[in-house]
C-alpha atoms as a PDB file:
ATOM      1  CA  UNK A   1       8.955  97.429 155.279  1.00  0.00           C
ATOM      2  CA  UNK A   2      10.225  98.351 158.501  1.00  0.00           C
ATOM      3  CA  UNK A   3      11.670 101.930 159.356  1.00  0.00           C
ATOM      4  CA  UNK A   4      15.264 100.804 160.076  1.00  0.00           C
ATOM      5  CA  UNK A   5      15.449  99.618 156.444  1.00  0.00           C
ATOM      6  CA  UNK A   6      13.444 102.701 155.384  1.00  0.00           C
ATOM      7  CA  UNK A   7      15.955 104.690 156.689  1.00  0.00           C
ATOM      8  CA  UNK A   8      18.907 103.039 155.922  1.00  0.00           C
ATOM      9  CA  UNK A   9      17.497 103.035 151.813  1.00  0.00           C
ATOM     10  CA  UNK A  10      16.818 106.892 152.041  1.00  0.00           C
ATOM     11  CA  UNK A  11      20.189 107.069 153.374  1.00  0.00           C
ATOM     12  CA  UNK A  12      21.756 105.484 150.494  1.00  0.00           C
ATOM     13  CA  UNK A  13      20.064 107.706 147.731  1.00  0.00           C
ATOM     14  CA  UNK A  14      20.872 111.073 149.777  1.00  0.00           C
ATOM     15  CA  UNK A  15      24.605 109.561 149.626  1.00  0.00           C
ATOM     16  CA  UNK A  16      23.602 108.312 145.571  1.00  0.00           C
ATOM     17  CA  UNK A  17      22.069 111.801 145.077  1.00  0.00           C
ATOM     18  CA  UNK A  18      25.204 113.752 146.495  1.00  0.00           C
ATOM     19  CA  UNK A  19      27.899 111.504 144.730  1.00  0.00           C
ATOM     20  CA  UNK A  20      26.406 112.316 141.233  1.00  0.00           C
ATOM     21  CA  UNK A  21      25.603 115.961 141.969  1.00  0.00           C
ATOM     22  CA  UNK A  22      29.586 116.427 143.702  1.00  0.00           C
ATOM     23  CA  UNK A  23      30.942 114.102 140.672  1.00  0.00           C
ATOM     24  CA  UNK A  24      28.825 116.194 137.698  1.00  0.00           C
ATOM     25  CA  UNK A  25      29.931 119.938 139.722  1.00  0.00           C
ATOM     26  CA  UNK A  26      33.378 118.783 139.408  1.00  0.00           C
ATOM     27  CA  UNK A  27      33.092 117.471 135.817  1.00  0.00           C
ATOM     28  CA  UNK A  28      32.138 120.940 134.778  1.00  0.00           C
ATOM     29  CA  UNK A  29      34.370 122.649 136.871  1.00  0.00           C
ATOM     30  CA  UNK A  30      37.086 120.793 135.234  1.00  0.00           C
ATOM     31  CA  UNK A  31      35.638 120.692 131.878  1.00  0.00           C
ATOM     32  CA  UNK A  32      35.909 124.690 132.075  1.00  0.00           C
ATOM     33  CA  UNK A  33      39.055 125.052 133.406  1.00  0.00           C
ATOM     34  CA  UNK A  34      41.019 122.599 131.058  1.00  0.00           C
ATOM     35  CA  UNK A  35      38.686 124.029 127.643  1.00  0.00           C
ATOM     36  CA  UNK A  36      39.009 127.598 128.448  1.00  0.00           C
ATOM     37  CA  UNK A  37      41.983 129.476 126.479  1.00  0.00           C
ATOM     38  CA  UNK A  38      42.434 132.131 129.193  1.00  0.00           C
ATOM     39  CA  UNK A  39      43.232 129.527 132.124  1.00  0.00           C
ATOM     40  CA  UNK A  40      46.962 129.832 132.867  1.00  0.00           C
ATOM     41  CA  UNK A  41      49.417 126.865 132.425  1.00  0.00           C
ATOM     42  CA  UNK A  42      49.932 126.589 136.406  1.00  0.00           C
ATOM     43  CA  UNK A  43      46.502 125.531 137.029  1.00  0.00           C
ATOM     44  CA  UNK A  44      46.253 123.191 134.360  1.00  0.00           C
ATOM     45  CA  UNK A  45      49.353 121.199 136.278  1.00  0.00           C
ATOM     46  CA  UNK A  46      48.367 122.253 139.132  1.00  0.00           C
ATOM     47  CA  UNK A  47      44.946 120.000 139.322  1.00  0.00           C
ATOM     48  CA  UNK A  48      46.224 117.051 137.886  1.00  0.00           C
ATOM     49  CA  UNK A  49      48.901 117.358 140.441  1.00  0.00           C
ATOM     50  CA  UNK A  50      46.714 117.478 143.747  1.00  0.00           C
ATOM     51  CA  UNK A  51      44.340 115.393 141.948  1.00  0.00           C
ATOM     52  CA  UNK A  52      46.831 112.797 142.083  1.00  0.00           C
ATOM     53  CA  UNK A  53      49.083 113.440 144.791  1.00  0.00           C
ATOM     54  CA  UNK A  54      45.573 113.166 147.089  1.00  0.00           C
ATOM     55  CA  UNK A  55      45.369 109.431 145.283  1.00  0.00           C
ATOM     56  CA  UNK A  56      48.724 108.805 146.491  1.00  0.00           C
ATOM     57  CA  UNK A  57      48.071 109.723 149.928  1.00  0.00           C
ATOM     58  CA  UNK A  58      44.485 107.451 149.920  1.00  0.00           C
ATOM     59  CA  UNK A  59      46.096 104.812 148.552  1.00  0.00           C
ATOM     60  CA  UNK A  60      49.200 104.794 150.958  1.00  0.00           C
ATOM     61  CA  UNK A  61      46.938 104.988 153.527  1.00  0.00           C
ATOM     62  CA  UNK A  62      44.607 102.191 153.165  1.00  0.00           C
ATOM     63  CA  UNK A  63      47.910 100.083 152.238  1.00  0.00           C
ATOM     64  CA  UNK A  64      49.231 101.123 155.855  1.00  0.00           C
ATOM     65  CA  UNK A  65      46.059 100.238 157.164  1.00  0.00           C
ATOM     66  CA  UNK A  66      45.692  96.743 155.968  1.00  0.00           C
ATOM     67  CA  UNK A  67      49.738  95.779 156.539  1.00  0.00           C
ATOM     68  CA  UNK A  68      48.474  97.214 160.464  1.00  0.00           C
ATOM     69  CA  UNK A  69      45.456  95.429 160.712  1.00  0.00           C
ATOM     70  CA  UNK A  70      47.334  92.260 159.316  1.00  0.00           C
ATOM     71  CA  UNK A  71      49.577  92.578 162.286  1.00  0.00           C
ATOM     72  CA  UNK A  72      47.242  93.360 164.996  1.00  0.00           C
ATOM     73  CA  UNK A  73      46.949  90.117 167.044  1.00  0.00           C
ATOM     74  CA  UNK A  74      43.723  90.068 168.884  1.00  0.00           C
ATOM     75  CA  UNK A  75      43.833  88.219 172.485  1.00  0.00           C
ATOM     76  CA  UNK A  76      40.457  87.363 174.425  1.00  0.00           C
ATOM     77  CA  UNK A  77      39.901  89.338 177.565  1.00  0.00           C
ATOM     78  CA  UNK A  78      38.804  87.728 180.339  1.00  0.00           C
ATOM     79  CA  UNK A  79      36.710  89.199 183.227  1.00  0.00           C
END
C-alpha cells in the first residue's frame, strides 16, 4: 500500500469518525432539548427554524452554483 493512499484512507475515517461523533452530540443535544418539560416554547421553534432556514440557504446555494457553472463558457487560452 503506498502512503498517498494510506493517508488519504486515514483521512476518510478521521472525517467518518467526526461525522458520527458531531451527528450523535447533536442527536442528544436535541433529544434533551425537545424531551425536557422545562425547555421554553421559543427554543423548541427556534431550532427547527435555523435548522431549516440553514437548508434553505445550502440548497439555494448549490442551485445558484450549478445554473452558474451551466453558464460559464470555457474558451482555450493560447500562449
Amino acid at each position: 500500500m503506498s502512503s498517498k493512499l494510506a493517508i488519504r484512507i486515514g483521512v476518510w475515517l478521521m472525517i467518518a469518525a467526526l461525522a458520527v461523533l458531531a451527528a450523535y452530540t447533536g442527536y442528544v443535544t436535541i433529544a434533551g432539548i425537545f424531551t425536557e418539560p422545562d425547555t421554553p416554547i421559543a427554543i423548541q421553534v427556534a431550532i427547527p427554524a435555523l435548522v431549516a432556514g440553514s437548508l434553505i440557504l445550502l440548497a439555494a446555494a448549490f442551485v445558484q452554483k450549478m445554473k452558474r457553472r451551466k453558464q460559464e463558457d470555457v474558451e482555450e487560452v493560447e500562449y
